[in-house]
N, C-alpha and C. Protein backbone atom coordinates (compact mmCIF):
# COMPACT_ATOMS: atom_id res chain seq x y z
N UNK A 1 -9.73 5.59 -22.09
CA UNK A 1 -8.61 5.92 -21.22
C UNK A 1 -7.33 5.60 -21.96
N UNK A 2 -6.09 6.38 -22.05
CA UNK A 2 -5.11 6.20 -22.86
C UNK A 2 -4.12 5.49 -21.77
N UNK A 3 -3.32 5.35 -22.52
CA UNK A 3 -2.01 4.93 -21.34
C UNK A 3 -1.44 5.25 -20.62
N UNK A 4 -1.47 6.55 -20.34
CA UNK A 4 -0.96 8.07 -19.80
C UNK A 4 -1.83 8.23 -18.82
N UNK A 5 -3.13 7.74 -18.49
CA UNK A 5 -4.16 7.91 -17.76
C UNK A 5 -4.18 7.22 -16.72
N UNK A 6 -3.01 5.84 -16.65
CA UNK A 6 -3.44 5.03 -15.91
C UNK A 6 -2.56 5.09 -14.60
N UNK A 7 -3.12 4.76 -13.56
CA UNK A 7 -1.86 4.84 -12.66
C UNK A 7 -1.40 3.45 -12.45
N UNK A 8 -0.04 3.60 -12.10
CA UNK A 8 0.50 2.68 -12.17
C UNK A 8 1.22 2.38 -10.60
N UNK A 9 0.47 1.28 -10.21
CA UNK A 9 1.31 1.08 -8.47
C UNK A 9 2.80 0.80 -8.40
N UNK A 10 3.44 1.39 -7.12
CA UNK A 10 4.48 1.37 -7.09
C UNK A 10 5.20 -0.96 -6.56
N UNK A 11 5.86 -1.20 -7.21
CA UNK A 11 5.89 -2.47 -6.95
C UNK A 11 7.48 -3.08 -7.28
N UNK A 12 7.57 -4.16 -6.86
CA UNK A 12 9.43 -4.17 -6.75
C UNK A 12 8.80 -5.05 -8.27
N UNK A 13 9.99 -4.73 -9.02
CA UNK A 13 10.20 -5.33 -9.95
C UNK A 13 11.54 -6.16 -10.23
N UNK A 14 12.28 -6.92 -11.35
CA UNK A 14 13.03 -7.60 -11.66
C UNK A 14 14.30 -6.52 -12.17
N UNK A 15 13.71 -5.23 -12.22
CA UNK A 15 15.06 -4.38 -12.53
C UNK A 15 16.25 -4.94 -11.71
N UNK A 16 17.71 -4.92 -11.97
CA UNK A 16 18.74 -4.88 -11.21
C UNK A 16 19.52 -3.69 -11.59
N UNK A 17 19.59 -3.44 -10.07
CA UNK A 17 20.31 -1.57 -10.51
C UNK A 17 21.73 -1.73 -10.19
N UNK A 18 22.27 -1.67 -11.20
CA UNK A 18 23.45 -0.91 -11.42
C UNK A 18 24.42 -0.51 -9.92
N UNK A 19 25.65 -0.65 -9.66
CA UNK A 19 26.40 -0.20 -8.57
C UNK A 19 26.11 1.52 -8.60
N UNK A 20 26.52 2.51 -10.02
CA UNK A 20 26.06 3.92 -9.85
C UNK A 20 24.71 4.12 -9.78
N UNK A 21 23.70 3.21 -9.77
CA UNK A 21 22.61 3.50 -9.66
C UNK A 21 22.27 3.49 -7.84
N UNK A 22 22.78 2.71 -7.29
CA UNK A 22 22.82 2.33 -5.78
C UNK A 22 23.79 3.19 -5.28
N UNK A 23 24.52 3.65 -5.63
CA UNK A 23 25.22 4.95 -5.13
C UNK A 23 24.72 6.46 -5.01
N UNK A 24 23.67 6.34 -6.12
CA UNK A 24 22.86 7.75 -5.90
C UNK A 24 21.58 7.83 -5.20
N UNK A 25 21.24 6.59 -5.19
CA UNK A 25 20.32 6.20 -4.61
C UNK A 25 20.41 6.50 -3.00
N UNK A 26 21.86 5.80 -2.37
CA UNK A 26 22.37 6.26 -1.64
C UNK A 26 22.49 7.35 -1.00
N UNK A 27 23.28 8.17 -1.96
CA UNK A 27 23.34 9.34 -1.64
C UNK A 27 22.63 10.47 -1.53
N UNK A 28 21.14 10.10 -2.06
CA UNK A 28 19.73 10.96 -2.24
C UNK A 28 19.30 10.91 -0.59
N UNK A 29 19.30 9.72 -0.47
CA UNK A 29 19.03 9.11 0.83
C UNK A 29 19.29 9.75 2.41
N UNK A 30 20.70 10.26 1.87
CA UNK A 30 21.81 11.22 2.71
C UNK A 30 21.63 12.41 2.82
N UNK A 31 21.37 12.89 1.80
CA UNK A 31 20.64 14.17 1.83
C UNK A 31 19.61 14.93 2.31
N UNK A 32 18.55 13.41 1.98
CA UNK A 32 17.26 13.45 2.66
C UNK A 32 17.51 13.65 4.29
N UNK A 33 18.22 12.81 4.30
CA UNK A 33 18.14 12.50 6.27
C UNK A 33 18.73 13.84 6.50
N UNK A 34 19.70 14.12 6.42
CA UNK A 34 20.40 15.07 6.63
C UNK A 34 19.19 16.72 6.77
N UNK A 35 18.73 16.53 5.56
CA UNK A 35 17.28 17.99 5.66
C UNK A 35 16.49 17.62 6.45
N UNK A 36 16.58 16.00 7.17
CA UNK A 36 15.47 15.93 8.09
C UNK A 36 15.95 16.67 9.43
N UNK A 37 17.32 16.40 9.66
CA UNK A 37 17.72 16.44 10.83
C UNK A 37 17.72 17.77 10.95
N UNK A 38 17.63 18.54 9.93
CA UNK A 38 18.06 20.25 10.16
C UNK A 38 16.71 20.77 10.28
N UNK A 39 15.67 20.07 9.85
CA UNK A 39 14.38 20.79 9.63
C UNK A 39 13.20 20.30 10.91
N UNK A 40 13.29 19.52 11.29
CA UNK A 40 11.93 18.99 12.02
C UNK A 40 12.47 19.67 13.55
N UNK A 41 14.00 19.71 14.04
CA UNK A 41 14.02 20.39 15.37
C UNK A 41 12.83 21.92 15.06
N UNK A 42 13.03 22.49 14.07
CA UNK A 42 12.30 23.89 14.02
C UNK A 42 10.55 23.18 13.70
N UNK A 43 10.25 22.46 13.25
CA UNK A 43 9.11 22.23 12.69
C UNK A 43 8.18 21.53 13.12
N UNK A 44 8.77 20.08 13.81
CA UNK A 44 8.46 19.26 14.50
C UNK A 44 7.89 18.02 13.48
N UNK A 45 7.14 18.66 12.50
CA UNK A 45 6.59 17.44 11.54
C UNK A 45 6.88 17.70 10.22
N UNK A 46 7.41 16.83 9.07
CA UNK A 46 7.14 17.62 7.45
C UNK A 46 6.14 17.92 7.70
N UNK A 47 5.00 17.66 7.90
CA UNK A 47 3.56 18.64 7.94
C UNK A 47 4.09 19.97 7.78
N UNK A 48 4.08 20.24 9.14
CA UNK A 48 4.41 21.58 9.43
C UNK A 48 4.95 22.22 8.92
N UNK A 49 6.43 21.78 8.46
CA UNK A 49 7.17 22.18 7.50
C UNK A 49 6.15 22.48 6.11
N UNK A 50 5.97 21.84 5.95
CA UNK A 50 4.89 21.89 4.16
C UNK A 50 3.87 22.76 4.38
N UNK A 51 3.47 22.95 5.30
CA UNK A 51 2.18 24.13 5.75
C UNK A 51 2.79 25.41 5.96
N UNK A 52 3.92 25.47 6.62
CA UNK A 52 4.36 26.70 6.75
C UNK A 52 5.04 27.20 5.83
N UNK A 53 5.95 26.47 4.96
CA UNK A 53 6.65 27.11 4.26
C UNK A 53 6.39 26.62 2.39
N UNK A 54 5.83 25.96 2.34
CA UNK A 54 5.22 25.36 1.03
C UNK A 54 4.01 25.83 0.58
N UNK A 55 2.93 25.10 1.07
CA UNK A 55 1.60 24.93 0.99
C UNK A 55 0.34 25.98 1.37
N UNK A 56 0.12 26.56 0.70
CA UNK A 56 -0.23 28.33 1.05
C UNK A 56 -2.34 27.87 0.30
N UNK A 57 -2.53 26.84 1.11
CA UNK A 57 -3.71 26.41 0.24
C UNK A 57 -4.83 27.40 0.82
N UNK A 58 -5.84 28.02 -0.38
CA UNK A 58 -6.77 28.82 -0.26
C UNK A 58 -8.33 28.27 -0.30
N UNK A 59 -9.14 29.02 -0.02
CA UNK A 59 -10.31 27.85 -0.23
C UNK A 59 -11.10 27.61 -1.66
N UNK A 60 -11.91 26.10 -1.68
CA UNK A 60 -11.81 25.63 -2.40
C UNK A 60 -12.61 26.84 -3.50
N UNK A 61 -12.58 26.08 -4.61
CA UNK A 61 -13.80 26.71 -5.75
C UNK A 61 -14.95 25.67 -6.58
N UNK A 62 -15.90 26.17 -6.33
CA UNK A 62 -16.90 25.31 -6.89
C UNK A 62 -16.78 24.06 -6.39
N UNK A 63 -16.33 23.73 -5.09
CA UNK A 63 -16.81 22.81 -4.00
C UNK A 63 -15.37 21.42 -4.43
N UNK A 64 -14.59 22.02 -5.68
CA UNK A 64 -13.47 21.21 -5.85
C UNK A 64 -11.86 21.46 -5.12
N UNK A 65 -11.52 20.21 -4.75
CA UNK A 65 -10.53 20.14 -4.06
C UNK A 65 -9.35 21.47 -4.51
N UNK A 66 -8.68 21.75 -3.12
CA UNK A 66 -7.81 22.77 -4.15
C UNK A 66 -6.68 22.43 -3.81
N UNK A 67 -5.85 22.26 -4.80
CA UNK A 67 -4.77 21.29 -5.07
C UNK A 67 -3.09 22.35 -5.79
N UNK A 68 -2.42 22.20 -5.24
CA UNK A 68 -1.07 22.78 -5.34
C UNK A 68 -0.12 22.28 -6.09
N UNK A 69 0.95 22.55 -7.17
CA UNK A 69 1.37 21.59 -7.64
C UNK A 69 3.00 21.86 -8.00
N UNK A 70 3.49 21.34 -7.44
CA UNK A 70 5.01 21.85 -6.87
C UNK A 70 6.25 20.38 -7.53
N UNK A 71 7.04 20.96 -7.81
CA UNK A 71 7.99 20.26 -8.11
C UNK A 71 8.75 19.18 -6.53
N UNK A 72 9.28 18.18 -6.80
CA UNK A 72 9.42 17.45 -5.84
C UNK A 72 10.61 17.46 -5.01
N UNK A 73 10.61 17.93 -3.81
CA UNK A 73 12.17 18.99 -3.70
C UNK A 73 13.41 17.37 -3.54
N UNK A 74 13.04 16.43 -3.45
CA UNK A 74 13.61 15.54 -3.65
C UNK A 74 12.95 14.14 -4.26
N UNK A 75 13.16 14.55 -5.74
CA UNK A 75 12.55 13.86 -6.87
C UNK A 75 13.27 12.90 -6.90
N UNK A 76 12.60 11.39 -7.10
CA UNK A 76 13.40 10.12 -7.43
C UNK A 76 14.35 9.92 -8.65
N UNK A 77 15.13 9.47 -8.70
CA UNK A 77 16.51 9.53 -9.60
C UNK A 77 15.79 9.14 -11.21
N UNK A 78 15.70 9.35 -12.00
CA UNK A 78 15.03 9.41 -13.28
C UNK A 78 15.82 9.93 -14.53
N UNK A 79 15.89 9.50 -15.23
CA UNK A 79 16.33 9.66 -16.20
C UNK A 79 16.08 11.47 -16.76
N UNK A 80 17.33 11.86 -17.62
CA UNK A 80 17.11 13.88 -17.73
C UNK A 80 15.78 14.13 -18.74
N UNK A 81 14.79 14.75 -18.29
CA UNK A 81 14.08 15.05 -19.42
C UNK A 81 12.62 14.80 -18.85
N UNK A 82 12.46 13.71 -17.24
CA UNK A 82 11.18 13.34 -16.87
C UNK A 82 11.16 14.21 -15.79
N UNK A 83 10.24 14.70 -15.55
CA UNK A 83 9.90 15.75 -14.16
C UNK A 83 9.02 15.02 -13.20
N UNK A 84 9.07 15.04 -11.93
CA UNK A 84 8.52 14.55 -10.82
C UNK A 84 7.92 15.74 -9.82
N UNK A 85 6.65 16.16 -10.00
CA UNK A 85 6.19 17.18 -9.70
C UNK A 85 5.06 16.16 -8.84
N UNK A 86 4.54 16.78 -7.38
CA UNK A 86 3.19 16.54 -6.44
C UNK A 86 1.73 17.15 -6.26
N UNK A 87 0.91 16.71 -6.84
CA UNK A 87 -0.36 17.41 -6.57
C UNK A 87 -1.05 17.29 -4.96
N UNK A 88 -0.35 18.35 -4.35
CA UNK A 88 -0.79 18.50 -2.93
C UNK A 88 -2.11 18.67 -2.75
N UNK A 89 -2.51 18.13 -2.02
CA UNK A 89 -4.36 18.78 -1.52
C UNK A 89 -4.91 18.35 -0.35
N UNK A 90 -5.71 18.87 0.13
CA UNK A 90 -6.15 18.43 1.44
C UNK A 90 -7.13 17.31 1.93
N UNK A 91 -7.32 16.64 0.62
CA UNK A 91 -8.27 15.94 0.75
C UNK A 91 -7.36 14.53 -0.41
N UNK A 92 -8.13 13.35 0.03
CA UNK A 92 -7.34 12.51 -1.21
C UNK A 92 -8.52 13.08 -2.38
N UNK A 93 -6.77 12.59 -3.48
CA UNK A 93 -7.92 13.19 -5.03
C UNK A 93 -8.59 12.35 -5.75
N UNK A 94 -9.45 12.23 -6.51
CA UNK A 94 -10.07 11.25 -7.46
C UNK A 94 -9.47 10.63 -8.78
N UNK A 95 -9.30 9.79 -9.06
CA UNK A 95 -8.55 9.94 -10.32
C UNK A 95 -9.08 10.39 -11.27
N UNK A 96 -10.33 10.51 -11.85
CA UNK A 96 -10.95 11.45 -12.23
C UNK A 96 -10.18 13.36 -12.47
N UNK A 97 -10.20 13.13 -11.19
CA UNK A 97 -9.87 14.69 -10.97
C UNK A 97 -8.17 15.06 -11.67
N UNK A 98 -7.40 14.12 -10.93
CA UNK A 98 -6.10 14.14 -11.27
C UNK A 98 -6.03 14.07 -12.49
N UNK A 99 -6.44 13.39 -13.46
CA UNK A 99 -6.53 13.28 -15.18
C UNK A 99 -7.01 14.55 -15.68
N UNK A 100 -8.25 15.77 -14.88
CA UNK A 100 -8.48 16.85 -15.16
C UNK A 100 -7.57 17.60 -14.85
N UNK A 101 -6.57 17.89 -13.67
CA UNK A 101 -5.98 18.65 -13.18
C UNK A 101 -4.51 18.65 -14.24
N UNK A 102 -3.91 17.18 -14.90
CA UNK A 102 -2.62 17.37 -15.42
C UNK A 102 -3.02 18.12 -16.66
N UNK A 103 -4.35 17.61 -16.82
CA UNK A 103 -4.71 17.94 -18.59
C UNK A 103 -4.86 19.16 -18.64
N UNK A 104 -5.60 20.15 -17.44
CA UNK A 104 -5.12 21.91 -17.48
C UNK A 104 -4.09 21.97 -17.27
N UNK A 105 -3.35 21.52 -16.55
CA UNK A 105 -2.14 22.56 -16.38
C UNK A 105 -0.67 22.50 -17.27
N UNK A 106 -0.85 20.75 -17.85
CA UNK A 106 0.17 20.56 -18.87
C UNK A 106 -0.47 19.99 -20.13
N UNK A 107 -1.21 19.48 -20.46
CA UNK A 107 -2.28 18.97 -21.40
C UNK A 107 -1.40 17.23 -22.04
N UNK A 108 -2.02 16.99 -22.41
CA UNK A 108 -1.90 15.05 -23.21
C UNK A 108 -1.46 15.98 -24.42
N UNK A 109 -1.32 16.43 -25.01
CA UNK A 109 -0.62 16.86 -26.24
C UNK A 109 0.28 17.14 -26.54
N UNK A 110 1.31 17.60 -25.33
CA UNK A 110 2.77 18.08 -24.90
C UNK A 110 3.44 17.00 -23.93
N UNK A 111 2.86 16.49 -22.92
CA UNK A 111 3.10 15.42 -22.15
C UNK A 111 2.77 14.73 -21.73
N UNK A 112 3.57 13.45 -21.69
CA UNK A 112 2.85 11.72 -21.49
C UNK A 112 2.88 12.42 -19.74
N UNK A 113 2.37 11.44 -19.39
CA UNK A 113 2.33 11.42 -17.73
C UNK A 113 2.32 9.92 -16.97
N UNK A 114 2.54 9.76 -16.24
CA UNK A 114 1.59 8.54 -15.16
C UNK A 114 2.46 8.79 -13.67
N UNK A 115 1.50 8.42 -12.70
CA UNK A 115 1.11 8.85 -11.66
C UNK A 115 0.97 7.75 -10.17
N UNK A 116 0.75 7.95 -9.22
CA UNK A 116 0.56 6.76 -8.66
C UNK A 116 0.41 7.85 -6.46
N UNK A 117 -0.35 6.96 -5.79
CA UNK A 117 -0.11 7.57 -4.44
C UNK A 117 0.61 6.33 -3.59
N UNK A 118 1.60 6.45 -2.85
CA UNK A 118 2.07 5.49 -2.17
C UNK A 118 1.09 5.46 -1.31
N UNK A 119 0.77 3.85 -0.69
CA UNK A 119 0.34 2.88 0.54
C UNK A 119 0.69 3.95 1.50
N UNK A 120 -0.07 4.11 2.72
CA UNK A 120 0.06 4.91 3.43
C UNK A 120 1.44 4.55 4.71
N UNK A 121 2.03 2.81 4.48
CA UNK A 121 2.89 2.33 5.18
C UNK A 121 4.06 3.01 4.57
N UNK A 122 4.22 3.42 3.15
CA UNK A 122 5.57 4.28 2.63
C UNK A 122 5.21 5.51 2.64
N UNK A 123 4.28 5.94 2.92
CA UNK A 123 4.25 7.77 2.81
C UNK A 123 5.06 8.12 3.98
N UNK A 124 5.83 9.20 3.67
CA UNK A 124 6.88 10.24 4.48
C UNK A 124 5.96 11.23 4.84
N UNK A 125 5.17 11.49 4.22
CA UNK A 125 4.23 12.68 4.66
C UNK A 125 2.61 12.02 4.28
N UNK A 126 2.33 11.98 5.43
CA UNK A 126 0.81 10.79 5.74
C UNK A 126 -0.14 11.87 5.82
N UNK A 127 -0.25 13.06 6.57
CA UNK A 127 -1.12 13.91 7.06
C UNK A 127 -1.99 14.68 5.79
N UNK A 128 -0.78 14.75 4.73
CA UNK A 128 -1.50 15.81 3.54
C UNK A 128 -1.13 14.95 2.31
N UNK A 129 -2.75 14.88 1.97
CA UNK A 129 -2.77 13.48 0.65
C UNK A 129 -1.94 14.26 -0.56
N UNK A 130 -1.00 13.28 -1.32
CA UNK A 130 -0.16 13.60 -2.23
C UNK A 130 0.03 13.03 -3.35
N UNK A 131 -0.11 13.06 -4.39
CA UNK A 131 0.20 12.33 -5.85
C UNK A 131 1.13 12.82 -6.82
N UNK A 132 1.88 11.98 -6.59
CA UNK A 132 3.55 11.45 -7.43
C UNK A 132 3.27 11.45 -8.99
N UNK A 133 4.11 12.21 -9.76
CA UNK A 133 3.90 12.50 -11.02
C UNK A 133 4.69 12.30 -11.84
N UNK A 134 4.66 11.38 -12.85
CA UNK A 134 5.92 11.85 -13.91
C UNK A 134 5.68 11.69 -15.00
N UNK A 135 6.37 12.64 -15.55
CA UNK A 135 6.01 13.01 -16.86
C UNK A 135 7.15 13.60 -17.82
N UNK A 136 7.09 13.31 -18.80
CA UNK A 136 7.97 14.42 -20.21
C UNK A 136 7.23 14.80 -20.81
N UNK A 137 7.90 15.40 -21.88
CA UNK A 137 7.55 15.85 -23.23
C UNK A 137 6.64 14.17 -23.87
N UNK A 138 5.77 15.08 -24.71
CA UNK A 138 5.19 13.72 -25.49
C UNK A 138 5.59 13.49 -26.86
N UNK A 139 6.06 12.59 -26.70
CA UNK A 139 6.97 12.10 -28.40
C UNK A 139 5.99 11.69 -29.04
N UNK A 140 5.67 12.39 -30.28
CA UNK A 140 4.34 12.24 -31.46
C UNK A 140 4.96 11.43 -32.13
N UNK A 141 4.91 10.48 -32.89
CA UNK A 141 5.23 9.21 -33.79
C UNK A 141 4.47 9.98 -34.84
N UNK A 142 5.12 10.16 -35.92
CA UNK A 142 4.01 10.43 -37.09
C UNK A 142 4.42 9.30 -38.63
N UNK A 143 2.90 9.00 -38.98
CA UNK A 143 3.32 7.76 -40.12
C UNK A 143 3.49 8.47 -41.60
């Protein structure tokens, strides 16, 4: 298993962020609420929202989960260059599986990755199992 493989739980650490870091943080925050307030009168749940207008899931193949994989319409503040993309599916995934699924669709040779599913006490969207992604380009060191 490489390093890229592993998931890594989400956990408070000793970082101290920055005043512009707590300002965007902030202001992500604002945004968020704000798409909540405009979206759930029509929808009633993100579920719903994500089923109707996202999540177009078909049935499975060869008895494996079938899994969607969408950029994060409000990706955590990250540095330019890391992408925060969700492997949607209807079922929780294996890690197993998830290590197969990044390695087709972006491969360990182009990009590092690591991954993680929030505790079901921080999931925003509880109903449809989800895994948090990030990843860049993979910087080759050559000797």
């Amino acid at each position: 298993m490489t390093k890229s493989d592993e998931i890594i739980p989400p956990e408070f650490t000793d970082h101290v962020h920055p005043w512009e870091e707590i300002r965007h943080f902030v202001s992500d925050q604002k945004i968020y609420r704000d798409w909540m307030t405009e979206t759930l009168p029509k929808y009633k749940t993100i579920e719903n929202y994500l089923l109707t207008e996202k999540l177009k899931f078909s049935d499975s193949v060869d008895g494996k989960p079938n899994v969607i994989i969408l950029p994060n319409d409000f990706p955590y503040s990250v540095d330019p260059g890391i992408k925060h993309v969700l492997l949607w599916s209807q079922v929780p995934l294996s890690k197993e599986y998830v290590i197969q699924l990044l390695e087709e669709n972006f491969g360990s040779d182009k990009w590092e990755w690591v991954y993680f599913v929030n505790p079901p006490e921080t999931q925003s969207v509880r109903l449809l199992p989800h895994v948090h992604v990030f990843m860049r380009p993979h910087t080759h060191t050559h000797t």
